[in-house]
Protein backbone atom coordinates (compact mmCIF):
# COMPACT_ATOMS: atom_id res chain seq x y z
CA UNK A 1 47.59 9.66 35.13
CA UNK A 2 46.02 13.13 34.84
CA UNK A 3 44.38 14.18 31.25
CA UNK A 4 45.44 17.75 29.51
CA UNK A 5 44.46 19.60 26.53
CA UNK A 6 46.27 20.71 23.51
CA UNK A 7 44.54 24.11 22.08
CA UNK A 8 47.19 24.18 19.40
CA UNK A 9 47.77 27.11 18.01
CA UNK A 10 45.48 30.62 17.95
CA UNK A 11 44.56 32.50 14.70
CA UNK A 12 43.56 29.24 12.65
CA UNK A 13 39.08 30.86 12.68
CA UNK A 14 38.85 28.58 15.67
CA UNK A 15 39.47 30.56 18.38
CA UNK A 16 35.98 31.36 20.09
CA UNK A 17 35.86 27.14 20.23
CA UNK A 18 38.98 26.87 21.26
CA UNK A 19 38.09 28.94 24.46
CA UNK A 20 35.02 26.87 25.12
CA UNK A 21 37.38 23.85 24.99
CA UNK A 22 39.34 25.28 27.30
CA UNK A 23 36.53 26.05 29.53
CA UNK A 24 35.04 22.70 29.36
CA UNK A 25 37.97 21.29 30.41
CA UNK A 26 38.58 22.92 33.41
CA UNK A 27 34.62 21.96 34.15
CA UNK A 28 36.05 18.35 33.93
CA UNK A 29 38.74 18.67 36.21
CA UNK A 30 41.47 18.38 33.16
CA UNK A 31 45.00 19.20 34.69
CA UNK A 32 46.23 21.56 32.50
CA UNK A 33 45.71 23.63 29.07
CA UNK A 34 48.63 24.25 26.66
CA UNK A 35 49.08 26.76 23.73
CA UNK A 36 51.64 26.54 21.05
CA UNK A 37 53.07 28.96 18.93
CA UNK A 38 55.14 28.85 15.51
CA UNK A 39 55.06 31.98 13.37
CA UNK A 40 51.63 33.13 14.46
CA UNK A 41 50.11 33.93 17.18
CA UNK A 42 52.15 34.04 20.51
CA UNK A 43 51.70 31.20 23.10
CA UNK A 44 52.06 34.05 26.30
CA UNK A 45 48.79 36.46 24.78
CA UNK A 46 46.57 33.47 24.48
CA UNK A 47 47.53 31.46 27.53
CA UNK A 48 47.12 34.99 29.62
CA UNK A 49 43.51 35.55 27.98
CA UNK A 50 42.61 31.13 28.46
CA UNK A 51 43.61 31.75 32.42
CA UNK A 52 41.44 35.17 32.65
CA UNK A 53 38.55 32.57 31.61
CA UNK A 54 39.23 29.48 33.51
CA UNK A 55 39.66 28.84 37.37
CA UNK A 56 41.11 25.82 38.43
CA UNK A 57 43.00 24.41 34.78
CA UNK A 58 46.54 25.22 35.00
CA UNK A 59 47.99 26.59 31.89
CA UNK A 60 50.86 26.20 29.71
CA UNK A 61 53.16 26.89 26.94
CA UNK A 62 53.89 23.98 24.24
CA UNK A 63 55.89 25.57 23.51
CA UNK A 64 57.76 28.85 23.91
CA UNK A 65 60.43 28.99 21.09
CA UNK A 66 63.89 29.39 22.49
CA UNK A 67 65.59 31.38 19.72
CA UNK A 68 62.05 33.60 20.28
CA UNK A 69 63.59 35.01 23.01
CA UNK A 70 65.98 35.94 25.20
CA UNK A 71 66.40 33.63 28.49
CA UNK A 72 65.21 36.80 30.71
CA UNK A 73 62.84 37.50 28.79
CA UNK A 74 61.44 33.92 28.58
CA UNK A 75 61.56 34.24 32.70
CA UNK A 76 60.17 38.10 32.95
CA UNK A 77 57.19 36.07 30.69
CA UNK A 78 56.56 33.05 33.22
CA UNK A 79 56.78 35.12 36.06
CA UNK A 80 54.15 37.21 34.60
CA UNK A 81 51.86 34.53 33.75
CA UNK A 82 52.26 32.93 36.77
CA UNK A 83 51.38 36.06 38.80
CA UNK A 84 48.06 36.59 36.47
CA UNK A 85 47.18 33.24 36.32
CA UNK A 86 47.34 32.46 40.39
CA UNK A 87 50.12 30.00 40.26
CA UNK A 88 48.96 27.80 37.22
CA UNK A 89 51.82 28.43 34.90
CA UNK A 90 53.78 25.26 33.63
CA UNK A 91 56.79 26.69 31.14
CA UNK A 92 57.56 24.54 28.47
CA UNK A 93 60.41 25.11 25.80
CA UNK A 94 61.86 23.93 23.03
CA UNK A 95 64.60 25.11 20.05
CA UNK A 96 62.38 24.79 16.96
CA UNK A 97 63.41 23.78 14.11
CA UNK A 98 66.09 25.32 11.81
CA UNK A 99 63.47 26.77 9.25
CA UNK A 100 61.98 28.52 12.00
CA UNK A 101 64.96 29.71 13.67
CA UNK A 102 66.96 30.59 11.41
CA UNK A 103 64.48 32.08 9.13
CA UNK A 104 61.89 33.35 10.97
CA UNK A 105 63.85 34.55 14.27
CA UNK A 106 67.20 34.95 12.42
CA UNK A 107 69.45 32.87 15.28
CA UNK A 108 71.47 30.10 13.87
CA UNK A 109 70.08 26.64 14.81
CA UNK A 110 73.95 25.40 15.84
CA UNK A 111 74.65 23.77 19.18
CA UNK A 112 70.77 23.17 20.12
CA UNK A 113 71.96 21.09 23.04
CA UNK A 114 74.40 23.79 24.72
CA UNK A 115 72.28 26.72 23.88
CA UNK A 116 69.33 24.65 25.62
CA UNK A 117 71.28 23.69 28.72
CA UNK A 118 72.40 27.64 28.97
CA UNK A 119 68.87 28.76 28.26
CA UNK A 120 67.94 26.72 31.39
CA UNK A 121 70.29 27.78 33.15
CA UNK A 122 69.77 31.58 33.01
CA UNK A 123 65.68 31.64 33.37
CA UNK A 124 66.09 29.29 36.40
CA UNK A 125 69.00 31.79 37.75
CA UNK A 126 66.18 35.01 36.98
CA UNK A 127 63.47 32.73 38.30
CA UNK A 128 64.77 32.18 41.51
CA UNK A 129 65.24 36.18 41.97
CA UNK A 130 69.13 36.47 42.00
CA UNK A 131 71.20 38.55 40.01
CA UNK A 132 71.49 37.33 36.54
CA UNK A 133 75.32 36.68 36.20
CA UNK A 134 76.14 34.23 33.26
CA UNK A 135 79.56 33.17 31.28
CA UNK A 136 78.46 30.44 28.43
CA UNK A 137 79.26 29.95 25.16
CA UNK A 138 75.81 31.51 23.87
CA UNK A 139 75.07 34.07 26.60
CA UNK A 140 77.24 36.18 28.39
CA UNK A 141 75.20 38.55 30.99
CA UNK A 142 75.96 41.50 31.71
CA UNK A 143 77.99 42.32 28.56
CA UNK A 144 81.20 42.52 28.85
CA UNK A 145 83.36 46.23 28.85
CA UNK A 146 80.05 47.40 28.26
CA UNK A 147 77.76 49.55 30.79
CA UNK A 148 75.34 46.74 31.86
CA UNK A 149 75.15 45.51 35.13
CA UNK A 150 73.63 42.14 37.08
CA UNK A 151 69.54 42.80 37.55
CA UNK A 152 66.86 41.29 39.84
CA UNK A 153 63.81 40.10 38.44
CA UNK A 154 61.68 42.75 40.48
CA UNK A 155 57.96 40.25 39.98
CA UNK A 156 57.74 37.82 42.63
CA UNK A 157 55.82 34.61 40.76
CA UNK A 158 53.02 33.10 42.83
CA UNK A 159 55.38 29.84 43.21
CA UNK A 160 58.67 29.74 44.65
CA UNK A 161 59.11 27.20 41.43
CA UNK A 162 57.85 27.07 38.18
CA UNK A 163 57.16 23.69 36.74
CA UNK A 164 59.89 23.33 33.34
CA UNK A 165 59.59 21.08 30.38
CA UNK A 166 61.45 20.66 27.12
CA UNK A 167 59.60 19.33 23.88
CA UNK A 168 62.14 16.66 22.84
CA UNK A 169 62.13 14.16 20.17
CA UNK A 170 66.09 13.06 19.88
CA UNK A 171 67.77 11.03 22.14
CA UNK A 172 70.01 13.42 23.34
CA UNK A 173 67.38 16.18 23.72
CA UNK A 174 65.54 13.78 26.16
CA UNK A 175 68.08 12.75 28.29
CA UNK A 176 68.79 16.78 28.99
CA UNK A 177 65.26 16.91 29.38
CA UNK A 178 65.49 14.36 32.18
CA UNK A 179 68.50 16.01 33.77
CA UNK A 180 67.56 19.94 33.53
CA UNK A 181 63.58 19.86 33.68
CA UNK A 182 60.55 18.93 35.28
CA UNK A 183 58.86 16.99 32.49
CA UNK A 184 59.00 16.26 28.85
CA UNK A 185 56.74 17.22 26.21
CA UNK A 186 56.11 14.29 23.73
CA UNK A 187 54.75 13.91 20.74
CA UNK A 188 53.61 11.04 18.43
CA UNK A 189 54.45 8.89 21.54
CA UNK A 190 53.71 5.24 21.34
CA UNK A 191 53.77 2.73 24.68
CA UNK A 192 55.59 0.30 22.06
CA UNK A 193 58.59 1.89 21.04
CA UNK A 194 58.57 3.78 24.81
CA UNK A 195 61.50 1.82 26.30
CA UNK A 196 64.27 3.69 24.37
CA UNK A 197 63.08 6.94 24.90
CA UNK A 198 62.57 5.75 28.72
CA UNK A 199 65.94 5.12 28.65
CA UNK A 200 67.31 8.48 27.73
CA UNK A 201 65.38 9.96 30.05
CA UNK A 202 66.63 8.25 33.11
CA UNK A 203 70.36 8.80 32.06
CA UNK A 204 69.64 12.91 32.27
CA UNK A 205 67.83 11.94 35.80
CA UNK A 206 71.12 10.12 37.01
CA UNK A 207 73.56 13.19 35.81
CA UNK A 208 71.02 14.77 37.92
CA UNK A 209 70.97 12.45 41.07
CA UNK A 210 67.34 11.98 40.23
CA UNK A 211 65.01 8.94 39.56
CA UNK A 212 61.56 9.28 37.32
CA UNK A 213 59.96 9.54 40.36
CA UNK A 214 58.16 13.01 40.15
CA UNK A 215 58.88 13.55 36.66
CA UNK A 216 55.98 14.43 34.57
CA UNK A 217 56.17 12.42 30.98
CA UNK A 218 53.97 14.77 28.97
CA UNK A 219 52.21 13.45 25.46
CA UNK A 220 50.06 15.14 22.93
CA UNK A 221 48.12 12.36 21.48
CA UNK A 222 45.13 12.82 19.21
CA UNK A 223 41.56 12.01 19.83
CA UNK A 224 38.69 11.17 18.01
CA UNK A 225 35.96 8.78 19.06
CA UNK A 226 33.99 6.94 16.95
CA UNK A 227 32.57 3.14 16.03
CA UNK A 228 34.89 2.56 13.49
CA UNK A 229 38.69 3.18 14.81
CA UNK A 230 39.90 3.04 11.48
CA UNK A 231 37.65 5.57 9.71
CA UNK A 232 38.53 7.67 13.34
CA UNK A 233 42.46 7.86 11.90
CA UNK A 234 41.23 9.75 9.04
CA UNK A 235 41.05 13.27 10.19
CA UNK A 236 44.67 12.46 11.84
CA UNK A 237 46.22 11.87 8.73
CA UNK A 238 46.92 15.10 7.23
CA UNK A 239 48.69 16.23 10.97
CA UNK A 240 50.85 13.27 10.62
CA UNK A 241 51.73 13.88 7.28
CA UNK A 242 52.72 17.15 7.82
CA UNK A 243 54.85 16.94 10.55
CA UNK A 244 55.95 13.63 9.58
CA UNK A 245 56.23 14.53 5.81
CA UNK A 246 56.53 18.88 5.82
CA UNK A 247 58.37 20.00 9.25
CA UNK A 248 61.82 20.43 8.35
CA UNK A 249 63.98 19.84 5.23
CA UNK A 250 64.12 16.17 3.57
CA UNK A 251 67.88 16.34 5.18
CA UNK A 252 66.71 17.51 8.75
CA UNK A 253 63.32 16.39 9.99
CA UNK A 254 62.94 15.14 13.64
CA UNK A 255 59.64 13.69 13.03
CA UNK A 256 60.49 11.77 10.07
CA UNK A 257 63.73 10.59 12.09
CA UNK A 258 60.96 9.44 14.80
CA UNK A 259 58.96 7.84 12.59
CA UNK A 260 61.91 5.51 10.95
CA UNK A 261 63.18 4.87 14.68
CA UNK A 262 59.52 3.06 15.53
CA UNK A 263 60.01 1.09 12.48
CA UNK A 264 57.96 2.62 9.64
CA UNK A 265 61.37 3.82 7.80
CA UNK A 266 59.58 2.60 4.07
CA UNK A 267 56.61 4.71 4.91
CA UNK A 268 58.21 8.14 6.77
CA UNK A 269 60.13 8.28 2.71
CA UNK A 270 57.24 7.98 0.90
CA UNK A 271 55.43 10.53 3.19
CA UNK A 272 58.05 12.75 2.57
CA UNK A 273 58.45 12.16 -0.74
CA UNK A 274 55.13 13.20 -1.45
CA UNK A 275 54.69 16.12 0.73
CA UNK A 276 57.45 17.76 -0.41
CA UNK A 277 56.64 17.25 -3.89
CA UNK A 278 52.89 18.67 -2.60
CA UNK A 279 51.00 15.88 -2.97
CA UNK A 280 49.34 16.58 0.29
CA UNK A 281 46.96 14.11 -0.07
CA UNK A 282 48.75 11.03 -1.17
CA UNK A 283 50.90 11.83 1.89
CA UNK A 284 48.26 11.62 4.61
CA UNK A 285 46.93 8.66 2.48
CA UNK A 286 50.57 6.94 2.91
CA UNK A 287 50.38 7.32 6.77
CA UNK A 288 49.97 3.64 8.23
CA UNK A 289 46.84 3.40 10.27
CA UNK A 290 49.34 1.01 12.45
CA UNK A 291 51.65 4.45 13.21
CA UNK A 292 48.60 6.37 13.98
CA UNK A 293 46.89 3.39 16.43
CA UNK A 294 50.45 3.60 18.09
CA UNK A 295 50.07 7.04 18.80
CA UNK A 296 46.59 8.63 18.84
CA UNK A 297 43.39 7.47 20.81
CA UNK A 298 40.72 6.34 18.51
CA UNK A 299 37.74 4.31 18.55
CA UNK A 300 35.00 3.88 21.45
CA UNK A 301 35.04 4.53 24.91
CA UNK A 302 36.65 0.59 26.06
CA UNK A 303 39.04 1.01 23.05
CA UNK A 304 40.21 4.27 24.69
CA UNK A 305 40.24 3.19 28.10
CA UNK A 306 42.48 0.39 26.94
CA UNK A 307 44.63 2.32 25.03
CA UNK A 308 45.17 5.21 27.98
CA UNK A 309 46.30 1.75 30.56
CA UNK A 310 48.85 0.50 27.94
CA UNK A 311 49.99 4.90 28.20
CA UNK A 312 49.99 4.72 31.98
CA UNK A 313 51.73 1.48 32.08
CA UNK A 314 54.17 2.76 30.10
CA UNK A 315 55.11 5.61 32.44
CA UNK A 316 52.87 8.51 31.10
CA UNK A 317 52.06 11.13 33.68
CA UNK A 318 50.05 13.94 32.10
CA UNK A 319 48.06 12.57 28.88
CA UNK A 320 47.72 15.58 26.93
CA UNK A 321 44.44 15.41 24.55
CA UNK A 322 44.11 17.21 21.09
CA UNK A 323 40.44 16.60 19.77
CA UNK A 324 39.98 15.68 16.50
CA UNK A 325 36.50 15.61 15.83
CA UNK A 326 34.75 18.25 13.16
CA UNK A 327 32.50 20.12 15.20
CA UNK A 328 32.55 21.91 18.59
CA UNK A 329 30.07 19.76 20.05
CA UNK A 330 31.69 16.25 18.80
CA UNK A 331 35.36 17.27 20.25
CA UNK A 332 33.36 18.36 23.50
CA UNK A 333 31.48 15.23 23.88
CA UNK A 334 35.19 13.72 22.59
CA UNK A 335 36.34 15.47 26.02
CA UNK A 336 33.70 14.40 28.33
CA UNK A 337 34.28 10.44 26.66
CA UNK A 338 37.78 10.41 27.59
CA UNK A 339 37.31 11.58 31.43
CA UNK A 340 35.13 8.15 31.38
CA UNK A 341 37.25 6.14 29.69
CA UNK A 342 40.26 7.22 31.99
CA UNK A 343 37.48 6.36 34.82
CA UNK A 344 37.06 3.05 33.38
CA UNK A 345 40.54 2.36 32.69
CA UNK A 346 41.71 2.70 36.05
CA UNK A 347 45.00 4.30 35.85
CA UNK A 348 43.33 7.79 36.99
């Protein structure tokens, strides 16, 4: 198991730490750096300025919104990073949500599953350096009766492939992520309720004639080390509760469907309830410590290293790290503790 880390997003007064993070990282021999994006900054801008700065860290997006942009666009991007960064670019994707998509990018969030599959399809096709001929459902290139014509990507990325992953939290989103991509971006991930979502993913490897083998499983899991592991969930509260509580509608909210699927169905409500009615605080104070043990590393350095065997064990490839800690120096020491503790765990 290889360790990653999650900048997040850019623009939040953060930034000049960020890039130290980043840079401390790659000191450590961490695999790979993503970037987000949401209606902010842009994941391509920051991950191009991150590689300028680092050698070795590969870099990557977590993700690039599909409705954001067109499929050869999205490729004319990775190509482009992958060419500036030496061959470190990992693309990752995902459809939003339908807040963001349909009100931010203005593209209907219908079909996610279809438009995902021909998304794929299309920045493979442009990736590989053929001429982009497509007939789906939601993209139809060139245009027809119109005076466009089949193109070439004319850059030449430094890879002959570009590692793919799909943020997925559904069960149906993660079994196409097994059976179109490379790896799959999780989030609030938990070893214990791990099976299911195992599952999935090995039914989109068989439509694929694939096994796991090779397949990087991809979580973002807090961090924040500490004595006391319960006064270390603290500053992961308000995160939960807002994705848990905030992302979405009360009628359409992945996270909160996540949440009741592991079994805290009474609590993801009351969460909700709260948020929604802006009682941020009595939301991340409704988040059960048990839900954030399950899926965020806190305590010491043993505590951690136990915690990153039961990930390992549990078939996680690339453990993705998002630092928690107050200050610069604490989530850099919080980086430096966990290349021990994966040392000590011995599933490095």
């Amino acid at each position: 198991m290889q360790l990653g880390l999650n900048l997040g997003y850019w623009g939040a007064g953060n930034d000049a730490d960020n890039l130290t993070l980043a840079k401390e990282a790659d000191r450590l021999g961490y695999a790979v750096a993503w970037v987000a994006e949401a209606y902010g900054s842009d994941a391509p801008t920051v991950l191009a300025f991150v590689a300028a700065q680092t050698e070795r860290i590969d870099i990557g997006s977590a993700i690039f919104q599909i409705p954001g942009r067109t499929p050869a666009n999205c490729a004319m991007t990775a190509a482009t990073l992958d060419t500036l960064s030496g061959g470190r670019f990992r693309l990752g994707l995902g459809v939003s949500g339908p807040q963001v998509s349909e009100g931010w990018h203005g593209v209907r969030f219908d079909k996610p599953l279809a438009r995902t599959r021909e998304y794929s399809d299309i920045v493979k096709l442009a990736l590989s350096r053929q001429k982009v001929r497509y007939e789906g459902q939601h993209y139809v290139l060139p245009l027809p009766d119109g005076p466009g014509k089949a193109l070439q990507l004319t850059v030449h990325p430094v890879r002959e492939h570009i590692p793919m992953y799909l943020a997925a939290v559904g069960p149906k989103n993660l079994e196409l992520s097994g059976e179109l991509f490379d790896g799959w971006l999780a989030i609030f991930y938990s070893p214990e309720h791990a099976a299911e979502q195992r599952t999935s993913l090995e039914a989109g490897r068989t439509k694929a004639g694939k096994t796991l083998e090779g397949f990087d499983i991809v979580p973002t899991v807090p961090l924040v080390v500490g004595d006391d592991a319960r006064a270390c969930a603290d500053p992961v509260r308000p995160y939960a509760a807002l994705y848990v509580g905030g992302m979405g509608s009360r009628e359409k909210n992945f996270y909160n469907q996540l949440a009741v699927r592991m079994g805290f169905e009474q609590a993801a409500a009351q969460i909700q309830d709260k948020y929604l009615s802006r009682d941020y605080a009595g939301a991340a104070a409704a988040v059960p410590y048990e839900f954030l043990a399950q899926t965020a590393l806190l305590g010491g350095k043993e505590q951690i290293a136990e915690r990153m065997q039961a990930l390992a064990e549990s078939g996680v490839t690339t453990l993705t790290l998002s630092p928690f800690n107050d200050s610069l120096e604490a989530r850099i020491a919080s980086l430096r503790t966990a290349v021990e503790a994966l040392e000590l765990s011995g599933v490095g």
